[in-house]
Protein backbone atom coordinates (compact mmCIF):
# COMPACT_ATOMS: atom_id res chain seq x y z
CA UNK A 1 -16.80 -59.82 -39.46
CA UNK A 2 -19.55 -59.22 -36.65
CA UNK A 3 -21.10 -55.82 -36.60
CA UNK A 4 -20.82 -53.87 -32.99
CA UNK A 5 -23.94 -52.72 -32.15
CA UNK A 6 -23.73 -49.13 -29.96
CA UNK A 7 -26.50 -49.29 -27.29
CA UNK A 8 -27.63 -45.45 -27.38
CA UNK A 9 -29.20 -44.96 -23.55
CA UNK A 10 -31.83 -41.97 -23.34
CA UNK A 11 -30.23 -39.19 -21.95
CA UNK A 12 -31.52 -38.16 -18.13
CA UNK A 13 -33.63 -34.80 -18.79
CA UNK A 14 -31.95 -33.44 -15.59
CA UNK A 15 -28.34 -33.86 -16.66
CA UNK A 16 -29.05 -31.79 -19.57
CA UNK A 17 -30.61 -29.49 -17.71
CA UNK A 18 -28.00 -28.97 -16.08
CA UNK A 19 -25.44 -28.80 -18.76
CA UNK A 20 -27.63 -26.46 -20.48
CA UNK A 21 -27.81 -24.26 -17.25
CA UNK A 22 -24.23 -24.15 -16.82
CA UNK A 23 -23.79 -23.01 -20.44
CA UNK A 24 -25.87 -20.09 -20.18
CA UNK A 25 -24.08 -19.26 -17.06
CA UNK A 26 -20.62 -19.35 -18.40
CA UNK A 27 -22.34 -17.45 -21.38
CA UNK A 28 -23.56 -14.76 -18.95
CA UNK A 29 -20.21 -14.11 -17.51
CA UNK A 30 -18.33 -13.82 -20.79
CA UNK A 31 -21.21 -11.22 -21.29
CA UNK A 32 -20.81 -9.21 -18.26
CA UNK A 33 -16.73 -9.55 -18.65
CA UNK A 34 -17.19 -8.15 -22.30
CA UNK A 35 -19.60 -5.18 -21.11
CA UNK A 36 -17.00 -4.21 -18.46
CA UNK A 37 -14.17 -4.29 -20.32
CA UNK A 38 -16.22 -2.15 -22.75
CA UNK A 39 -17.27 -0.12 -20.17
CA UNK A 40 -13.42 0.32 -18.73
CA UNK A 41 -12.08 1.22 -21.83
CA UNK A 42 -14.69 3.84 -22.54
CA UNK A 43 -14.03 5.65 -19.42
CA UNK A 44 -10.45 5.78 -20.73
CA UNK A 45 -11.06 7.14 -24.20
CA UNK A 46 -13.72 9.65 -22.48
CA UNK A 47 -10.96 10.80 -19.97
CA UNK A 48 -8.44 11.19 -22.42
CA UNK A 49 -11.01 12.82 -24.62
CA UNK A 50 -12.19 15.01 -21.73
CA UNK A 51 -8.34 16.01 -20.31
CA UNK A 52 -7.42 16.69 -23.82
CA UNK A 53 -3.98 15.03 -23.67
CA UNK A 54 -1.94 15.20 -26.81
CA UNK A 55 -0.36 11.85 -27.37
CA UNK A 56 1.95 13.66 -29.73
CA UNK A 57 2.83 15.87 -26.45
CA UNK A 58 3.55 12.59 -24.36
CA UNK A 59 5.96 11.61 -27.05
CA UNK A 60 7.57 14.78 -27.52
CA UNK A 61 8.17 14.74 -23.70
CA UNK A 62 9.60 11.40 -23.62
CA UNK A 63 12.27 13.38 -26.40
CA UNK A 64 12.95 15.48 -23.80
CA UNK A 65 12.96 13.22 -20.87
CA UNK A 66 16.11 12.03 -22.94
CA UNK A 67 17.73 15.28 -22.62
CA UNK A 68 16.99 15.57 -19.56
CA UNK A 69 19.33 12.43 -18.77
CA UNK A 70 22.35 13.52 -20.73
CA UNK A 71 22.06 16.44 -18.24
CA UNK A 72 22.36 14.33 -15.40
CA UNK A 73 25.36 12.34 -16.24
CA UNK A 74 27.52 12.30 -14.34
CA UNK A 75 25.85 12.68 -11.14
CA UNK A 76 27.67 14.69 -8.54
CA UNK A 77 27.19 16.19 -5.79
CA UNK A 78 29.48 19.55 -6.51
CA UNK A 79 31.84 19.04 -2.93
CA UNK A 80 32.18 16.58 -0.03
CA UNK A 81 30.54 19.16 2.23
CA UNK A 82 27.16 19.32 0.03
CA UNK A 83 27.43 15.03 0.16
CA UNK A 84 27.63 15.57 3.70
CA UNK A 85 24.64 17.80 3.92
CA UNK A 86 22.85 15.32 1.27
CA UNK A 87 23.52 12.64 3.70
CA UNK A 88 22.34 14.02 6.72
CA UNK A 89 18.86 15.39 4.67
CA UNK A 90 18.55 11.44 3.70
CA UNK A 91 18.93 9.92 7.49
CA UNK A 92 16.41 12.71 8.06
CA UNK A 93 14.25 12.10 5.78
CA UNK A 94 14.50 8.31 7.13
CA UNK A 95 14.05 9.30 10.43
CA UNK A 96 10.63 10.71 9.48
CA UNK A 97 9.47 7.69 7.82
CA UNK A 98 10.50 5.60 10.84
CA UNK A 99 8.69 8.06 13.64
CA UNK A 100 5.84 8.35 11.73
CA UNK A 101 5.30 4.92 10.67
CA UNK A 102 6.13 3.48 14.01
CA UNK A 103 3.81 6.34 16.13
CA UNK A 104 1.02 5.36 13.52
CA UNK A 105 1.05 1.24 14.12
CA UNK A 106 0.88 2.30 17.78
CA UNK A 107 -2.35 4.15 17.20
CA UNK A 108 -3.81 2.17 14.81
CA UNK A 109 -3.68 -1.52 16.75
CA UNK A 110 -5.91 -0.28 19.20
CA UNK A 111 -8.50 1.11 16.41
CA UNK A 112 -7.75 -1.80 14.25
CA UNK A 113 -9.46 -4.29 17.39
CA UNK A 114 -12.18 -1.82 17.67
CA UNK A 115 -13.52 -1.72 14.14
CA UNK A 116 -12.92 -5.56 13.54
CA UNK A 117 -16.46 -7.35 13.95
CA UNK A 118 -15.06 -10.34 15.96
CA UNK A 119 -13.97 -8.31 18.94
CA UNK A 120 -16.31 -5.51 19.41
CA UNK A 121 -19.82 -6.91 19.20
CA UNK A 122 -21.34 -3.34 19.69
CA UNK A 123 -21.80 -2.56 16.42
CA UNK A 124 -22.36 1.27 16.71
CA UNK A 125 -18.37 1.03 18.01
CA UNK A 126 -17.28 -0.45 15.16
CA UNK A 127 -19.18 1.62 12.95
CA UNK A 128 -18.34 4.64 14.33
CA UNK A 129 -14.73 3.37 14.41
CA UNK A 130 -14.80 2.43 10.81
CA UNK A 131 -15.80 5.81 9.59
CA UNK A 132 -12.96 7.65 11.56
CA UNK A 133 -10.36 5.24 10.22
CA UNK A 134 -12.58 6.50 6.00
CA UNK A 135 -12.33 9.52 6.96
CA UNK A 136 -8.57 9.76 7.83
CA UNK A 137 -7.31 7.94 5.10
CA UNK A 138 -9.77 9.95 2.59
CA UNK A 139 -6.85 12.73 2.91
CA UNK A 140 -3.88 12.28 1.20
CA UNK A 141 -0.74 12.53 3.23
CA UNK A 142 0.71 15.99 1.16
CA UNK A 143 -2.30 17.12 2.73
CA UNK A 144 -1.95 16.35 5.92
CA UNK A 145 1.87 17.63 6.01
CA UNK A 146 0.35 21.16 4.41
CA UNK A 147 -1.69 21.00 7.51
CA UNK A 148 0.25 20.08 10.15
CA UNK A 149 3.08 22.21 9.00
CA UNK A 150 0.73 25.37 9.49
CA UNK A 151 -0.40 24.18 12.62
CA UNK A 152 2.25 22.88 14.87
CA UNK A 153 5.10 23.24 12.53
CA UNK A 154 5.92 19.77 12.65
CA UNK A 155 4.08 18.48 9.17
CA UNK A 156 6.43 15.60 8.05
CA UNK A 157 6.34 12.54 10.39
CA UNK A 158 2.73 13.96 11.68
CA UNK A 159 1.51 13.74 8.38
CA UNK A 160 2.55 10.36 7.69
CA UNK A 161 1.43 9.16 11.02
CA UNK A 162 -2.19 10.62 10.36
CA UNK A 163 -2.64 9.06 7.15
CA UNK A 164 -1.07 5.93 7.82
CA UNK A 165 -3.69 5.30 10.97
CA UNK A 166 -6.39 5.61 8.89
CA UNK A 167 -4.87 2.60 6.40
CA UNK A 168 -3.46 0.69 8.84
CA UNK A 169 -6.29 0.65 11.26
CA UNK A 170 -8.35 -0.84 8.37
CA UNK A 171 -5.77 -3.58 7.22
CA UNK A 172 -5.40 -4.53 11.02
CA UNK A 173 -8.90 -4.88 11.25
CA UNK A 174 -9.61 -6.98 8.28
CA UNK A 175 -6.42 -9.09 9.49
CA UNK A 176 -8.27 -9.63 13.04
CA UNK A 177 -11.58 -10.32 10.97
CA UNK A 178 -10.09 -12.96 8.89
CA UNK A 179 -8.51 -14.85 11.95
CA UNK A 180 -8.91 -18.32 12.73
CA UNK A 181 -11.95 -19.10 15.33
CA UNK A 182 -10.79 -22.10 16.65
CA UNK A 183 -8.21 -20.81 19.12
CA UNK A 184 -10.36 -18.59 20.67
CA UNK A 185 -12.63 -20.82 21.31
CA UNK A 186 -10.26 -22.93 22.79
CA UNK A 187 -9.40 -20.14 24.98
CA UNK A 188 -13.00 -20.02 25.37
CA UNK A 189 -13.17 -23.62 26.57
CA UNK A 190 -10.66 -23.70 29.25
CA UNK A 191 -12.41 -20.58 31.23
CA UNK A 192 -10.93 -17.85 29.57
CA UNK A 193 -12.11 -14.13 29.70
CA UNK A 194 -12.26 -11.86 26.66
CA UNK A 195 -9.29 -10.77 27.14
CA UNK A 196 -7.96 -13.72 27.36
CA UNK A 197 -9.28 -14.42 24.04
CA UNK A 198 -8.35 -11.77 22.01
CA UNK A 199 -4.41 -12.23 24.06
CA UNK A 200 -4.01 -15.63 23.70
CA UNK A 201 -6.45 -16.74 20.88
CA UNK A 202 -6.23 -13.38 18.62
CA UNK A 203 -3.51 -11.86 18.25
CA UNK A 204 -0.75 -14.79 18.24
CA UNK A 205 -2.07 -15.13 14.78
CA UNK A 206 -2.32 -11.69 13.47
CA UNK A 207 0.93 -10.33 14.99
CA UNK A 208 3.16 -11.39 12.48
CA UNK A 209 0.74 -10.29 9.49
CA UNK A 210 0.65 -6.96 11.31
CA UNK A 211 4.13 -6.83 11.53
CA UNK A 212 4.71 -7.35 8.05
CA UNK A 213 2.53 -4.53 7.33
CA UNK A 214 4.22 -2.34 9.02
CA UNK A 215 7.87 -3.25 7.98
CA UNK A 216 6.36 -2.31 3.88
CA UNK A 217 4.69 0.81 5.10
CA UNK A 218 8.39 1.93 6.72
CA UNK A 219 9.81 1.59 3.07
CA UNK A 220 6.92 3.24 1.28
CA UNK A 221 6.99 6.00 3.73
CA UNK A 222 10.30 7.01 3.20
CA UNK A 223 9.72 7.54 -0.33
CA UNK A 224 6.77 9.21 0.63
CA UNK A 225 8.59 11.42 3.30
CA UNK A 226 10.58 12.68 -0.16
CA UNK A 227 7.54 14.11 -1.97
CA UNK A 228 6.72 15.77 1.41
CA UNK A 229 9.96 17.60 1.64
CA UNK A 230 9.10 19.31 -0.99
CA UNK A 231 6.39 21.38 0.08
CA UNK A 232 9.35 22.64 2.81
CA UNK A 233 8.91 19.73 5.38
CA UNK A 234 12.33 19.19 5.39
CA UNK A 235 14.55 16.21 4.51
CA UNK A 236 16.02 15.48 1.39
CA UNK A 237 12.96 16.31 -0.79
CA UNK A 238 13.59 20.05 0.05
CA UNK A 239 16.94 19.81 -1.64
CA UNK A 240 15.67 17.79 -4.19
CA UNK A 241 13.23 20.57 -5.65
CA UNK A 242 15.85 23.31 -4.94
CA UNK A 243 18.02 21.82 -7.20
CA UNK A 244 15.35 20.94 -9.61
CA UNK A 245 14.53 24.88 -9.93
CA UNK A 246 18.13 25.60 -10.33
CA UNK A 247 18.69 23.66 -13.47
CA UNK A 248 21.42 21.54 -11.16
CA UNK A 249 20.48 18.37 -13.29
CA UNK A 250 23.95 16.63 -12.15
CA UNK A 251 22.77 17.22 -8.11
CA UNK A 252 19.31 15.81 -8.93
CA UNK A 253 21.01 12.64 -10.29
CA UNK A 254 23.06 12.48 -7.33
CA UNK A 255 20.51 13.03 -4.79
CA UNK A 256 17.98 10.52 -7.18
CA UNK A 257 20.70 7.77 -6.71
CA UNK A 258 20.79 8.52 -3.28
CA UNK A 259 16.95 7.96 -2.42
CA UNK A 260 17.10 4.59 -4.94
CA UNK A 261 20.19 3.29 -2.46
CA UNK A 262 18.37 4.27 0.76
CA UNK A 263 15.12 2.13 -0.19
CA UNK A 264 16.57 -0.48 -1.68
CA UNK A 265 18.78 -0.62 1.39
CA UNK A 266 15.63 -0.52 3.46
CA UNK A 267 13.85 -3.11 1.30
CA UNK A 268 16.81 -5.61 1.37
CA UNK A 269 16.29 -5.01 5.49
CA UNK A 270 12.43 -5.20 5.77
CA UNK A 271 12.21 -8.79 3.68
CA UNK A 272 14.62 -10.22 5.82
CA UNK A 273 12.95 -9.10 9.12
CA UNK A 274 9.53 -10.37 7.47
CA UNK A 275 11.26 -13.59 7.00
CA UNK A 276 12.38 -13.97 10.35
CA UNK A 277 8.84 -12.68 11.63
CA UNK A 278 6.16 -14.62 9.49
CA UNK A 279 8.92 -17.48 9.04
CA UNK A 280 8.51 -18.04 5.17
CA UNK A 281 11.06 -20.33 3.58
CA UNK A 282 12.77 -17.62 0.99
CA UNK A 283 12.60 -14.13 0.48
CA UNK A 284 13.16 -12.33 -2.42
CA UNK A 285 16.15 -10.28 -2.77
């Protein structure tokens, strides 16, 4: 039998290089990935350390938690008239989410073109805009309602409108910013103005993302516009607590169920109309 003789070629000093530089590289991420995960769960342990929670407490309460749902079987709602009342409290309490959502998208599209970077080339605009949009949505929205309901007396869909500005200004903006170019420079081409631009190059694409946006806000808000009856906005929140501080643990089950049905009603809605606006090919139920 013949013996095969393996040719060994030199190998190129720049290909291991290379290799050798990519090493280190992938070496220097797992590093950096290890020192923030380190880092992350430090902050936890110090947090937990520093808030001095009892994880014996947390499972004690999740002991009680348990009792706490024999309680509420079966839900009821004590008479028809109190469902009735319930009932109106939730379309209310939907109503808010809707006014507030919908007077918010209204401000907010105007904003959302001035603090995007491809429409307003004045950047002091855009900066300034920017801020204003920061410095809304710094404040939470229980905040806002506490405010407004001091002020004008109208705290529940005013608070949801003022917060939601602030975040949907920004994700409007960053939708406009991450727009295709070419159209509007078609637009561009054929003699357009900047208006015509930012009509017919813009905002055909960024419509139905902005759209969509809006539709998931509606649903969030409305369990938002819950938590806000409870600081005595109105809506069903308000009977929620009251019935919380009355040990009425079958009502609160009741009027639970009723919020779950109401945004999972509203979900079932919102994916459908986002299907028929962005035009996907399924939507989850």
């Amino acid at each position: 039998m013949s013996e095969r003789r393996q040719l060994v070629l030199p190998a190129d000093p720049a290909i291991l290089a290379g290799q050798a530089g990519l090493l280190r590289a992938q070496a220097l991420s797992r590093l950096k990935m290890a020192l923030l995960v380190g880092v992350l769960i430090a902050l936890a342990v110090f947090a937990f350390w520093r808030l001095d929670v009892s994880f014996w407490r947390i499972v004690k309460g999740f002991g009680d938690l348990g009792k706490f749902v024999v309680l509420m079987i079966p839900p009821n709602a004590g008479s028809w008239a109190n469902a009735l009342v319930y009932l109106h409290s939730l379309a209310e309490t939907v109503a808010i989410a809707f006014l507030g959502t919908m007077l918010a998208a209204l401000f907010a599209f105007p904003l959302g073109l001035l603090a995007a970077r491809n429409v307003v080339p004045v950047r002091i605009f855009q900066f300034m805009t920017r801020r204003s949009l920061d410095t809304v949505r710094g404040i939470d929205t229980l905040i806002w309602a506490l405010i407004w309901v001091n002020v004008v007396g109208l705290g529940p869909f005013l608070a949801i409108m003022t917060s939601d500005i602030g975040t949907l200004g920004k994700l409007f903006s960053e939708a406009i910013e991450a727009s295709d170019r070419k159209p509007v420079e078609g637009v561009t081409a054929a003699g357009g103005s900047r208006v015509h631009q930012v009509r017919f190059g813009l905002l055909p694409q960024v419509m139905p993302v902005m759209l969509s946006q809006v539709l998931y806000f509606f649903e969030s808000n409305t369990r938002s516009a819950t938590i806000i009856g409870i600081v005595g906005a109105g809506g069903i929140g308000l009977h929620l607590v009251e019935q919380i501080r009355t040990f009425e643990w079958d009502r609160v089950a009741f009027l639970i169920l009723l919020i779950l049905a109401a945004v999972a009603a509203i979900d079932w809605l919102s994916a459908h109309l986002r299907h028929a606006i962005i035009g996907k090919s399924s939507v989850a139920v």
